[in-house]
N, C-alpha and C. Protein backbone atom coordinates (compact mmCIF):
# COMPACT_ATOMS: atom_id res chain seq x y z
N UNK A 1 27.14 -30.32 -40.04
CA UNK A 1 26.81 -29.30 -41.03
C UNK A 1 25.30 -29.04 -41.06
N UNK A 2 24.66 -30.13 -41.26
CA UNK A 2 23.08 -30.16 -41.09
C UNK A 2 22.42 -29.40 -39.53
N UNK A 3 23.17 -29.64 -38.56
CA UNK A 3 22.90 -28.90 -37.50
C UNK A 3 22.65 -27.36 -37.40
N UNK A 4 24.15 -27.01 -37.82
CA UNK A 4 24.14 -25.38 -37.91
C UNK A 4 23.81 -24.77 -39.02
N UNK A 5 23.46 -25.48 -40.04
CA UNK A 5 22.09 -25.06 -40.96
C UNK A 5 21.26 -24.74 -40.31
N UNK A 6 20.40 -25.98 -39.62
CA UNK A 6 18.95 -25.62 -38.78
C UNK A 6 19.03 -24.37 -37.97
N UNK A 7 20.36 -24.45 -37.13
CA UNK A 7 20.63 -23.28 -36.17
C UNK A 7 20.57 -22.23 -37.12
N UNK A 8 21.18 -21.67 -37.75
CA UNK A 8 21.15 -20.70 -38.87
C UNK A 8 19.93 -20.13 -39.05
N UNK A 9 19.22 -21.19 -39.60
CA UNK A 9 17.85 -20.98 -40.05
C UNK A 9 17.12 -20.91 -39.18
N UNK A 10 17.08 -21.00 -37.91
CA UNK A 10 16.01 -20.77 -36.84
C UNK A 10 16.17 -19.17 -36.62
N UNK A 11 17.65 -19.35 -36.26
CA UNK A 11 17.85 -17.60 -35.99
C UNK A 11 17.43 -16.79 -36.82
N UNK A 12 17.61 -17.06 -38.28
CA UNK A 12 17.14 -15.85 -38.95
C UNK A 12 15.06 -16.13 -39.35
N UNK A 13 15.04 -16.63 -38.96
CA UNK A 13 13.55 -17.06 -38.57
C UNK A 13 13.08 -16.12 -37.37
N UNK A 14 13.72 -16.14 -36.46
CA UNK A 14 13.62 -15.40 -35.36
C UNK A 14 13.54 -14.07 -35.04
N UNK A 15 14.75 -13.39 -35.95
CA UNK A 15 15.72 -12.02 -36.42
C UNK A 15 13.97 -11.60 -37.08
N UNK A 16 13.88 -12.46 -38.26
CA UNK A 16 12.33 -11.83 -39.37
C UNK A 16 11.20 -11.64 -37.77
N UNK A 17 10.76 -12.57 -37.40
CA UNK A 17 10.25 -12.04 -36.25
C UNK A 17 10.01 -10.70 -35.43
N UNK A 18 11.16 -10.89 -34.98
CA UNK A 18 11.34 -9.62 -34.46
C UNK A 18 11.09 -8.30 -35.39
N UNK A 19 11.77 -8.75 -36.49
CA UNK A 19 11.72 -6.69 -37.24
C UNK A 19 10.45 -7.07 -37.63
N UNK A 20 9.90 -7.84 -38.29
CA UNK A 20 8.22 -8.14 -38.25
C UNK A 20 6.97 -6.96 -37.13
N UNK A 21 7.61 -7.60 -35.90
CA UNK A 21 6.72 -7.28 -34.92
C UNK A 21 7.06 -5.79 -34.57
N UNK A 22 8.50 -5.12 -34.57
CA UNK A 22 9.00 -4.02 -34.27
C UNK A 22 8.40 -3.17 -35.21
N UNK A 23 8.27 -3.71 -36.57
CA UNK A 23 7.83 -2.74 -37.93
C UNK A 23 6.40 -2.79 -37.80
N UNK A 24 5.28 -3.58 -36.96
CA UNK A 24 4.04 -3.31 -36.90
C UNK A 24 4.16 -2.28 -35.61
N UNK A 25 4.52 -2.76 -34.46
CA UNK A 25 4.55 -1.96 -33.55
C UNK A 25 4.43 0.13 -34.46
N UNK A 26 5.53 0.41 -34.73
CA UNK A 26 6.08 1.35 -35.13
C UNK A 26 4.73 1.82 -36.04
N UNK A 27 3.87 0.68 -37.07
CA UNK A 27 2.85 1.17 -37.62
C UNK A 27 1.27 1.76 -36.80
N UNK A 28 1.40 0.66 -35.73
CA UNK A 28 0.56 1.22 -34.55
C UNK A 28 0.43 2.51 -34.11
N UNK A 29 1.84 2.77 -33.61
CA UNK A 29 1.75 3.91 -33.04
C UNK A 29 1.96 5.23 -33.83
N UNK A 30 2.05 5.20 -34.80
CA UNK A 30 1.94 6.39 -35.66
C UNK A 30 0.49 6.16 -36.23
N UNK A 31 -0.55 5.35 -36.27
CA UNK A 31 -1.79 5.55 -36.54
C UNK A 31 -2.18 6.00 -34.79
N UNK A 32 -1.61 5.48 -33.84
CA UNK A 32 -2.47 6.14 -32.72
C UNK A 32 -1.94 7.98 -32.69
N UNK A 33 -1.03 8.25 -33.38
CA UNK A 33 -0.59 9.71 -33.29
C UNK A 33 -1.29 10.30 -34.41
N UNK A 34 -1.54 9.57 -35.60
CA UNK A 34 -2.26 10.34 -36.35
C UNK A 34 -3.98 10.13 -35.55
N UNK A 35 -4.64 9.46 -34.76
CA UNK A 35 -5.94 9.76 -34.14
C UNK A 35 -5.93 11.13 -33.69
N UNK A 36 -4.82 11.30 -32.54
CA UNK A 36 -4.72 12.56 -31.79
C UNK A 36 -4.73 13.28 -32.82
N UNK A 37 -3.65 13.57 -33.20
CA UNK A 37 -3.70 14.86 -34.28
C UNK A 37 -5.02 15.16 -35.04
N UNK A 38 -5.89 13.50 -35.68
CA UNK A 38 -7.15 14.12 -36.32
C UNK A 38 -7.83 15.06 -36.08
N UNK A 39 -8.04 14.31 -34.75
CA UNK A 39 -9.14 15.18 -33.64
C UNK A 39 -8.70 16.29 -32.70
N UNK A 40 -7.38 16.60 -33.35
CA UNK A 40 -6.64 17.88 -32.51
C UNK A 40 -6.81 18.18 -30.99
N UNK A 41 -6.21 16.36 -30.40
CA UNK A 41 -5.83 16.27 -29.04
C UNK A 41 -4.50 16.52 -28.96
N UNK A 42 -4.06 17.79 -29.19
CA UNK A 42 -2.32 18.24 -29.14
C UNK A 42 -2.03 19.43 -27.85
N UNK A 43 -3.07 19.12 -27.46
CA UNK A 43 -2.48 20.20 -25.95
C UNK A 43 -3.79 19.75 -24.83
N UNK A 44 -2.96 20.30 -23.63
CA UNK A 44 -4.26 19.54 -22.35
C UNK A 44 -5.25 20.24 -22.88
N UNK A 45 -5.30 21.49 -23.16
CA UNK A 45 -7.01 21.92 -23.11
C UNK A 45 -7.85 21.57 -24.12
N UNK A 46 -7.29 20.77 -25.08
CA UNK A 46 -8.15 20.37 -26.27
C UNK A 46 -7.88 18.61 -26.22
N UNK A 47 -7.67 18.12 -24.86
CA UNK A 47 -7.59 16.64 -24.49
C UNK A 47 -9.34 15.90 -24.81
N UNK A 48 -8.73 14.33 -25.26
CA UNK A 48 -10.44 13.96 -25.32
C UNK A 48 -9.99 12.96 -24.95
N UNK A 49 -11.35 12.32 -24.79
CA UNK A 49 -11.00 10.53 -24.24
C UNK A 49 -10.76 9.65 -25.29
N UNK A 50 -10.70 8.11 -25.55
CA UNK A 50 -10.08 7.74 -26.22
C UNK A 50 -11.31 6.96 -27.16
N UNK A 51 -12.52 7.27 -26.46
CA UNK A 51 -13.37 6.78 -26.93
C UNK A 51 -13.85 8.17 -28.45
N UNK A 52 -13.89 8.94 -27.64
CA UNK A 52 -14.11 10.06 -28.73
C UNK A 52 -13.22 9.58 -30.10
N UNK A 53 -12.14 9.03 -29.61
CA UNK A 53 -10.57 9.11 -30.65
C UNK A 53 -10.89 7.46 -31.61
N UNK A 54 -11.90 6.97 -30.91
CA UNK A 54 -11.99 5.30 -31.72
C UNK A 54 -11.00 4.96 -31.04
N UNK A 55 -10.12 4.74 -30.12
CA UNK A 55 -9.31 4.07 -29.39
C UNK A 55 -9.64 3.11 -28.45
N UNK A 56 -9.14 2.70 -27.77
CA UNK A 56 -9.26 1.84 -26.38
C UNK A 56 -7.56 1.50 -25.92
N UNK A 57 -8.46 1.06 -24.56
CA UNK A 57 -6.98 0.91 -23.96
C UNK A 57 -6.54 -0.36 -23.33
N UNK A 58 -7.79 -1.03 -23.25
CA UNK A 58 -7.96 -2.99 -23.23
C UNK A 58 -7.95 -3.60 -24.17
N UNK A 59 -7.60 -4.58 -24.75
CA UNK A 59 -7.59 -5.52 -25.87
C UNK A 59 -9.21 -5.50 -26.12
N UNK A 60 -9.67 -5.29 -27.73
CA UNK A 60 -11.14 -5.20 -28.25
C UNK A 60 -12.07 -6.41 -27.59
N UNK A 61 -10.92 -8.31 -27.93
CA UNK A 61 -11.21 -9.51 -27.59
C UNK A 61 -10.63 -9.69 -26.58
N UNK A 62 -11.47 -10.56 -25.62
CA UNK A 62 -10.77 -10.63 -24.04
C UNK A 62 -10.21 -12.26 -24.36
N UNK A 63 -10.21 -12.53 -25.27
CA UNK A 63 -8.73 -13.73 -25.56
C UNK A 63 -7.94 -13.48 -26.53
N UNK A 64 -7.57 -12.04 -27.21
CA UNK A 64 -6.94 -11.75 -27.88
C UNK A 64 -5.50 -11.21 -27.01
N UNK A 65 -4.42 -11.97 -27.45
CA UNK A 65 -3.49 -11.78 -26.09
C UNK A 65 -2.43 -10.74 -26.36
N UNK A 66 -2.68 -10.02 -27.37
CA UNK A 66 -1.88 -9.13 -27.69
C UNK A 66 -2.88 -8.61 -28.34
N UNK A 67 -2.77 -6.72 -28.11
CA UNK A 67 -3.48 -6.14 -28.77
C UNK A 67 -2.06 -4.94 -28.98
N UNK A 68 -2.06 -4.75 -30.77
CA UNK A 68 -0.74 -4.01 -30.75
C UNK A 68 -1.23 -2.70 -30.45
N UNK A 69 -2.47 -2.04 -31.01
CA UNK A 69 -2.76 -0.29 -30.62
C UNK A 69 -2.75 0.00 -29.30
N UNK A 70 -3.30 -1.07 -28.50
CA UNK A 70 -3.35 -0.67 -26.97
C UNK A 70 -1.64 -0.78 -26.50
N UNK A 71 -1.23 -2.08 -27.04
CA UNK A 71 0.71 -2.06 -27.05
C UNK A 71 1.07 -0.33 -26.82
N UNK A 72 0.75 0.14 -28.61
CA UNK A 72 1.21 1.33 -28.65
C UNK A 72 0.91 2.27 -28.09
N UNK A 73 -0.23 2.42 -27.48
CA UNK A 73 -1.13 3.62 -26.95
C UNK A 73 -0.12 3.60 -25.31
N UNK A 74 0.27 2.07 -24.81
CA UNK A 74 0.69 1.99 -23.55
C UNK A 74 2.08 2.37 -23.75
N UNK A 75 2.80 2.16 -24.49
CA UNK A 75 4.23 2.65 -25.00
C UNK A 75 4.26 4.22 -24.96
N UNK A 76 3.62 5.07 -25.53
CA UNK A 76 3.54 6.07 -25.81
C UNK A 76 3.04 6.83 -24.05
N UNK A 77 2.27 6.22 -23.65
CA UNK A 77 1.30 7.15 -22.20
C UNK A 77 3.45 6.53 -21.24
N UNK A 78 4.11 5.67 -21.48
CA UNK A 78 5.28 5.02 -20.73
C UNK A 78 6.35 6.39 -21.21
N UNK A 79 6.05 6.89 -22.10
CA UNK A 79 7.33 7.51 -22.70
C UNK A 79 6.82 9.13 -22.25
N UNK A 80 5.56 9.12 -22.59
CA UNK A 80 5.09 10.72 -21.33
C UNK A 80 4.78 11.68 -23.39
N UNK A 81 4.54 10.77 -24.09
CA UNK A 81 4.54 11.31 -25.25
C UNK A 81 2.50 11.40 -25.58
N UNK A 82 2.28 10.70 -24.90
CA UNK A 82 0.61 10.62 -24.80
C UNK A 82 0.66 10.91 -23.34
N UNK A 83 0.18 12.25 -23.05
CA UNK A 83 -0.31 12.41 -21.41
C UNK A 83 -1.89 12.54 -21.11
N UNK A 84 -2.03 12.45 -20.16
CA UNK A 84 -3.55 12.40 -19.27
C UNK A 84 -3.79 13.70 -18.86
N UNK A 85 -5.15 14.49 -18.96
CA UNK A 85 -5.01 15.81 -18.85
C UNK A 85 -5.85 15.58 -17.55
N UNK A 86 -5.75 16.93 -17.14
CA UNK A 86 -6.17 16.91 -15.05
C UNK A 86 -8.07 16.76 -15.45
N UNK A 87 -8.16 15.93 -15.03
CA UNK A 87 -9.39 15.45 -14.70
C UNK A 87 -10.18 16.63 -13.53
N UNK A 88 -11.43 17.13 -13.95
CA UNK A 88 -12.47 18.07 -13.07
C UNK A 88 -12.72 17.45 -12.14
N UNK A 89 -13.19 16.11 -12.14
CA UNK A 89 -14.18 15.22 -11.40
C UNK A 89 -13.65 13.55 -11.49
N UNK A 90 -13.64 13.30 -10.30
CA UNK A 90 -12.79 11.68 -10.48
C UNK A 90 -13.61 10.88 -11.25
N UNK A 91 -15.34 10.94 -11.42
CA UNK A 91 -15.68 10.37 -12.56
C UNK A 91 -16.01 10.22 -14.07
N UNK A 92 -15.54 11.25 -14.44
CA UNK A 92 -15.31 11.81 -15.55
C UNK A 92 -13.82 10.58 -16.57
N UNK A 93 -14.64 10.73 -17.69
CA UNK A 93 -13.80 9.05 -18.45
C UNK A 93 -12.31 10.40 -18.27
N UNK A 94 -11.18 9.58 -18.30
CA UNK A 94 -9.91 10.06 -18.43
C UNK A 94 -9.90 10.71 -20.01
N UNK A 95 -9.39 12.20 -19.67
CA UNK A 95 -9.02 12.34 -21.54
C UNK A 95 -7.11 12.72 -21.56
N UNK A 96 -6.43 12.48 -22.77
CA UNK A 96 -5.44 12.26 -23.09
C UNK A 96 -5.12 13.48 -24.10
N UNK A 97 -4.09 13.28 -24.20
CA UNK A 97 -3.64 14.71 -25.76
C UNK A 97 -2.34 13.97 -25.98
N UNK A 98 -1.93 14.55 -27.05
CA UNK A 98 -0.51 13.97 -27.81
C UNK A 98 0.89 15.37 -27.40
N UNK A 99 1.31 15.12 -26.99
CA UNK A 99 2.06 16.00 -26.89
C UNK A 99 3.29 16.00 -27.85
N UNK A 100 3.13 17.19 -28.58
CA UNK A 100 4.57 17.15 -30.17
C UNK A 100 5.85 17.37 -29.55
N UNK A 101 6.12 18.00 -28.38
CA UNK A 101 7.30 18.28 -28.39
C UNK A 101 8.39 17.37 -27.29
N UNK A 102 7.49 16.20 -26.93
CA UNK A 102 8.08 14.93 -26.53
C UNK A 102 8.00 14.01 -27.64
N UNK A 103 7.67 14.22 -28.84
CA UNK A 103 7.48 13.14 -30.12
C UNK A 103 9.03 13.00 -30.66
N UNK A 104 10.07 12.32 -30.90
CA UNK A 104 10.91 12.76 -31.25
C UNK A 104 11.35 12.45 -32.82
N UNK A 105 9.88 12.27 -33.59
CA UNK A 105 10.00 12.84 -34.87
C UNK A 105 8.87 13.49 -35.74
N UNK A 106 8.76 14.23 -36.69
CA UNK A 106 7.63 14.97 -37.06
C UNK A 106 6.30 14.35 -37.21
């Protein structure tokens, strides 16, 4: 009985975890969508870099082993919902825009 208590209780230890980390995630990336939108990166020709945006795209601390905005920023550029606009010049910093009509909520 004492066993599958512990078991019990680990799992839902685990379960909080998870929606924990899923429910920050989710807060991430709607502050990285509200950046774009501030600065009205919503179409390629009004794309900026991410520095303009207060963003980044490396963890701030280089022993910080999770960084959730860059998480989200990489989630979002994976889903084609944050795209990269055509670069003039290969050295030119990369700029990005939010695109609304791959967002699939308001």
């Amino acid at each position: 009985m004492d066993f599958a208590l512990i078991v019990v209780a680990l799992l839902a230890l685990l379960a909080l975890a998870f929606w924990i980390r899923i429910r920050r995630l989710r807060q991430n990336t709607l502050e990285v969508i509200k950046r774009f939108r501030e600065h009205g990166a919503v179409s390629e020709k009004k794309a900026k870099t991410l520095t303009e945006m207060g963003l980044h795209s490396k963890p701030k601390h280089p022993f910080l082993l999770r960084d959730e905005q860059v998480e989200a920023l990489s989630q979002l550029l994976q889903k084609g919902i944050i795209c990269q606009a055509k670069q003039k010049s290969s050295s030119e910093e990369p700029k990005f825009y939010f695109d609304e009509q791959k967002y699939p909520m308001p």
